[in-house]
Protein backbone atom coordinates (compact mmCIF):
# COMPACT_ATOMS: atom_id res chain seq x y z
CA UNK A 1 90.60 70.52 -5.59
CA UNK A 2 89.59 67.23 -3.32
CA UNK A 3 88.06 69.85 -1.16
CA UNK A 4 85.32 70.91 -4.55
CA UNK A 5 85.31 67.26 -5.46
CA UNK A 6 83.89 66.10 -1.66
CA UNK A 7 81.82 69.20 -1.97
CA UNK A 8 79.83 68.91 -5.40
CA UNK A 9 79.53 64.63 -3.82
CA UNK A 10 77.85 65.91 -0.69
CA UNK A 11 75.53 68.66 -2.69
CA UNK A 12 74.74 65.31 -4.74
CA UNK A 13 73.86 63.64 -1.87
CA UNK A 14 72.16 66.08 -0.22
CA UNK A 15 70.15 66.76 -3.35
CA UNK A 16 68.85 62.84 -3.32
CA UNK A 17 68.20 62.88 0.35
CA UNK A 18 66.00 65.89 0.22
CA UNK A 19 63.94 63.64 -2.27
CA UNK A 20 60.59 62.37 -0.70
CA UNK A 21 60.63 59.12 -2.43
CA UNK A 22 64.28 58.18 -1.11
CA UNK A 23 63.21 59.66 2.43
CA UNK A 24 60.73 56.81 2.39
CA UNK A 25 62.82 54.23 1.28
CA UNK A 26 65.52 54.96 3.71
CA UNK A 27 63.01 54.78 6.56
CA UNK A 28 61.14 51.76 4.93
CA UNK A 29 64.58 50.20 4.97
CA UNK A 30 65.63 51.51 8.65
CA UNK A 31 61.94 49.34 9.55
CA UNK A 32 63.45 45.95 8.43
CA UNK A 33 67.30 45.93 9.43
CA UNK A 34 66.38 43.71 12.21
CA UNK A 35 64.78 41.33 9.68
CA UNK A 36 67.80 42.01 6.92
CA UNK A 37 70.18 41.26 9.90
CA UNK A 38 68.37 38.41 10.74
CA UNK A 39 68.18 37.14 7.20
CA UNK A 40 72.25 37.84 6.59
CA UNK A 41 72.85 35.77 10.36
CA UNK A 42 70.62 32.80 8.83
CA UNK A 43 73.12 32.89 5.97
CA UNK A 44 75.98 32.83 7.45
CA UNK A 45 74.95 30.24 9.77
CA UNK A 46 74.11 28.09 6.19
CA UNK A 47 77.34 29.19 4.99
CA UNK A 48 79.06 28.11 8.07
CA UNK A 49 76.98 24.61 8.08
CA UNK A 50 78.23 23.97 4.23
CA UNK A 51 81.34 24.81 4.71
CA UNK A 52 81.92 22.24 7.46
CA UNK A 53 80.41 19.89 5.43
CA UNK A 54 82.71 20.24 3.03
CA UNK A 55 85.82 19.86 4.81
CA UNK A 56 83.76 16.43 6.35
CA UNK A 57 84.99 14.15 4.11
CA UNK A 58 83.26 11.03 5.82
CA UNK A 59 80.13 12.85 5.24
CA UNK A 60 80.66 13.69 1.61
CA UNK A 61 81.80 10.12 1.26
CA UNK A 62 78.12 9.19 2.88
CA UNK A 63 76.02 11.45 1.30
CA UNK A 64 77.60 11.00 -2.37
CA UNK A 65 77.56 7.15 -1.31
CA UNK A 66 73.69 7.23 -0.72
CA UNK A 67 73.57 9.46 -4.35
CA UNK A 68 75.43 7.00 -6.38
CA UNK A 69 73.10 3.94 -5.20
CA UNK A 70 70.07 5.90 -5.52
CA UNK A 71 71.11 7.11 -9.58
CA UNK A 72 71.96 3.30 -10.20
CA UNK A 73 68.47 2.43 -9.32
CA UNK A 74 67.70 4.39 -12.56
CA UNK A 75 70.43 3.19 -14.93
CA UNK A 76 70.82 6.50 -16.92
CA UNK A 77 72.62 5.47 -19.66
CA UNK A 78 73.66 7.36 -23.11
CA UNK A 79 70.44 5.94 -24.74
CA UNK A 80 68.10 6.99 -21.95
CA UNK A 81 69.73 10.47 -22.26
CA UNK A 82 69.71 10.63 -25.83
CA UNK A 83 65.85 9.65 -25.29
CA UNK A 84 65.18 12.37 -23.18
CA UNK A 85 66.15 14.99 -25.32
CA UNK A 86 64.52 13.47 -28.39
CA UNK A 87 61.10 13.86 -25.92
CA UNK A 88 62.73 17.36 -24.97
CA UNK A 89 62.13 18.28 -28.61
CA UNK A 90 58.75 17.44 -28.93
CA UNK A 91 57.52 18.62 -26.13
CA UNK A 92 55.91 21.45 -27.73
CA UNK A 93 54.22 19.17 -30.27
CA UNK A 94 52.92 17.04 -27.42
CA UNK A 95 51.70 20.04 -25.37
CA UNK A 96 49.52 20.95 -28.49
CA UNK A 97 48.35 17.38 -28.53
CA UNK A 98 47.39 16.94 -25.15
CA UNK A 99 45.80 20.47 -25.02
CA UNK A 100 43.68 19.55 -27.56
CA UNK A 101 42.69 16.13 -25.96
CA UNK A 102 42.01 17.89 -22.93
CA UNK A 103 39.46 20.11 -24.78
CA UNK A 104 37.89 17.64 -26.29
CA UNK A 105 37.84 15.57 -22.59
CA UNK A 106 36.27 18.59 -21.16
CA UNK A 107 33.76 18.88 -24.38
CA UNK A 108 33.08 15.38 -23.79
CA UNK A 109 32.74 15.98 -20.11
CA UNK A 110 30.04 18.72 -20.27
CA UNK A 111 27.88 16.74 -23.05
CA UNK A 112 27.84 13.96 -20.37
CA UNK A 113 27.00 16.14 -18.03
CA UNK A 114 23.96 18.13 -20.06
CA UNK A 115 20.92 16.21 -20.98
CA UNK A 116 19.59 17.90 -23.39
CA UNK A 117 23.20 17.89 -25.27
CA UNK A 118 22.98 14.04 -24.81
CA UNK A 119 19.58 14.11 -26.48
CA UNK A 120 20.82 16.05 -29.43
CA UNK A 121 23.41 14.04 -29.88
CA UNK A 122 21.27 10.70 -29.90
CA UNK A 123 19.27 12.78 -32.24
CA UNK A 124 22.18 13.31 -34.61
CA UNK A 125 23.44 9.52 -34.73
CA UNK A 126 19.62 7.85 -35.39
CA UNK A 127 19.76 10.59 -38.33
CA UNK A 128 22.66 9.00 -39.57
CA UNK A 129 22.09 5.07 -38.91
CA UNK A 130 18.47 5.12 -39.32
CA UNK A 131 18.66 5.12 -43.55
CA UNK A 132 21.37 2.22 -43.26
CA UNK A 133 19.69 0.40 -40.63
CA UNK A 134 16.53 0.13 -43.06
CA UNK A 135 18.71 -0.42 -46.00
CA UNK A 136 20.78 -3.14 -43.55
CA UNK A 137 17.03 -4.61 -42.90
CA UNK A 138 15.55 -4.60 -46.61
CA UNK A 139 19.16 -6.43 -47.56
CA UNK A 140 18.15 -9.18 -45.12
CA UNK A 141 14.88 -9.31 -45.65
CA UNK A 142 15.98 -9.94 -49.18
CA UNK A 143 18.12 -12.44 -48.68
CA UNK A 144 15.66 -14.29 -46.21
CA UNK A 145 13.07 -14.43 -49.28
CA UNK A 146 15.15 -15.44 -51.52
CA UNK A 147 16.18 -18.21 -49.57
CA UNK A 148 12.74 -19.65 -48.34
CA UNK A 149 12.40 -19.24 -51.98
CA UNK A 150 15.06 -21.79 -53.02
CA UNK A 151 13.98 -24.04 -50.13
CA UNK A 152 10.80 -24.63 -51.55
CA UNK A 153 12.00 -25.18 -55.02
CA UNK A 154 13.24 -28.40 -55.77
CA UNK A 155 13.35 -28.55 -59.64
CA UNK A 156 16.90 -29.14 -60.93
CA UNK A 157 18.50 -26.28 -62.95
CA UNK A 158 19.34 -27.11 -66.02
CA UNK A 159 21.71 -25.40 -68.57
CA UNK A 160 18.91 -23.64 -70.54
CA UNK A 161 17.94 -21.91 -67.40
CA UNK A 162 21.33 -20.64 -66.95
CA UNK A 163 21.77 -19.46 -70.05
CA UNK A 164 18.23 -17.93 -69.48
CA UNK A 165 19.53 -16.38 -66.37
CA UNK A 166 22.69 -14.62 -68.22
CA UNK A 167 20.07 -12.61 -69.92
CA UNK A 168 18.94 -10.97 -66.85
CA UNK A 169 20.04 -7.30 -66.47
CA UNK A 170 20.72 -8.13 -62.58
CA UNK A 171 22.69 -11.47 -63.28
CA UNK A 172 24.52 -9.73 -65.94
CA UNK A 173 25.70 -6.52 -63.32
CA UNK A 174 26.18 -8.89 -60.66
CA UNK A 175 28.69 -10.79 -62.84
CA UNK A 176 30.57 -7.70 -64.17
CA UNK A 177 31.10 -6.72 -60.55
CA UNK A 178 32.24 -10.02 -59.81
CA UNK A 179 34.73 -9.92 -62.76
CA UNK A 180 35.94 -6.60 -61.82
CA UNK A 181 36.44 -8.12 -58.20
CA UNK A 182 38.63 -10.68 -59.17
CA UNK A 183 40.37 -7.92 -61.69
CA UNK A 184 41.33 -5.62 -58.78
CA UNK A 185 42.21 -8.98 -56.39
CA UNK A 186 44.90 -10.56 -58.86
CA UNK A 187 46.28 -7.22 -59.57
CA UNK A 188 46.65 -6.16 -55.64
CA UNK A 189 48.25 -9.92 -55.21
CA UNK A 190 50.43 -9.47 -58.21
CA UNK A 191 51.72 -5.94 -56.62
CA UNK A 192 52.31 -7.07 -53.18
């Protein structure tokens, strides 16, 4: 019965040898034994090297000596550690951020770069603060009138004129916005 057994293993084996894919394999691997015993020498060298290391306790002492002062340089402490894996956590939320800042960097970058996308965008912002730069300018040339205006007038106003004024549609909106003002300001002081 062992005879059967060794026979149907060597019919197996036979079988998988006669297979052109493991013929190559066992020659590819035939090639580089001198390398694999190479690499398994290198090892055991290592091995031998770590091992006598080990059993070097003044050595240990040294190198484990050198470790300890280096680490203290850092003072890793529960907090610090506790820290780290609070950043550990949002690391994925800070990888969207900063991929997102670099994309804009690198939009910004290749506007810099392109004149003509520098012009448009010049183009763009006087669109937007031409209309209040005029409106900033007609405010001021307003309020330069109106005060070469009062320069120049040197009657003394009296009460009638007020009460002249009060009528005016302009003095009258100027002074409900001026009410509501001081609404909104005594009410924000009273909440805070």
């Amino acid at each position: 019965m062992n005879e059967t057994m060794e026979q149907k293993a060597a019919d197996i084996c036979l079988q998988e040898l006669s297979d052109p894919d493991v013929q190559e394999a066992m020659v590819t691997l035939i090639r580089k034994l001198p390398k694999i015993k190479d690499a398994v020498l290198a090892a055991e060298q290592g091995l031998e090297l770590a091992a006598s290391i080990v059993q070097d306790k003044e050595s240990l002492n040294g190198l484990f000596g050198r470790l300890e002062q280096q680490c203290a340089l850092y003072r890793v402490d529960e907090e610090a550690i506790v820290a780290l894996f609070a950043l550990l956590e949002k690391l994925p939320k800070l990888v969207k951020y900063v991929n997102a800042i670099e994309q804009v960097a690198d939009f910004l970058e290749s506007v810099g770069q392109d004149k003509q996308s520098q012009q448009y965008l010049l183009d763009g912002v006087k669109a937007y603060i031409t209309p209040v730069a005029a409106q900033m300018e007609n405010g001021v040339a307003v309020l330069r009138e109106a005060k070469e205006r009062a320069e120049r007038r040197h009657e003394t106003v009296s009460v009638f004129t007020l009460l002249r004024l009060m009528k005016d549609p302009a003095v009258q909106k100027a002074l409900r916005f001026a009410q509501s003002l001081l609404e909104v300001l005594a009410e924000k002081n009273r909440k805070s």
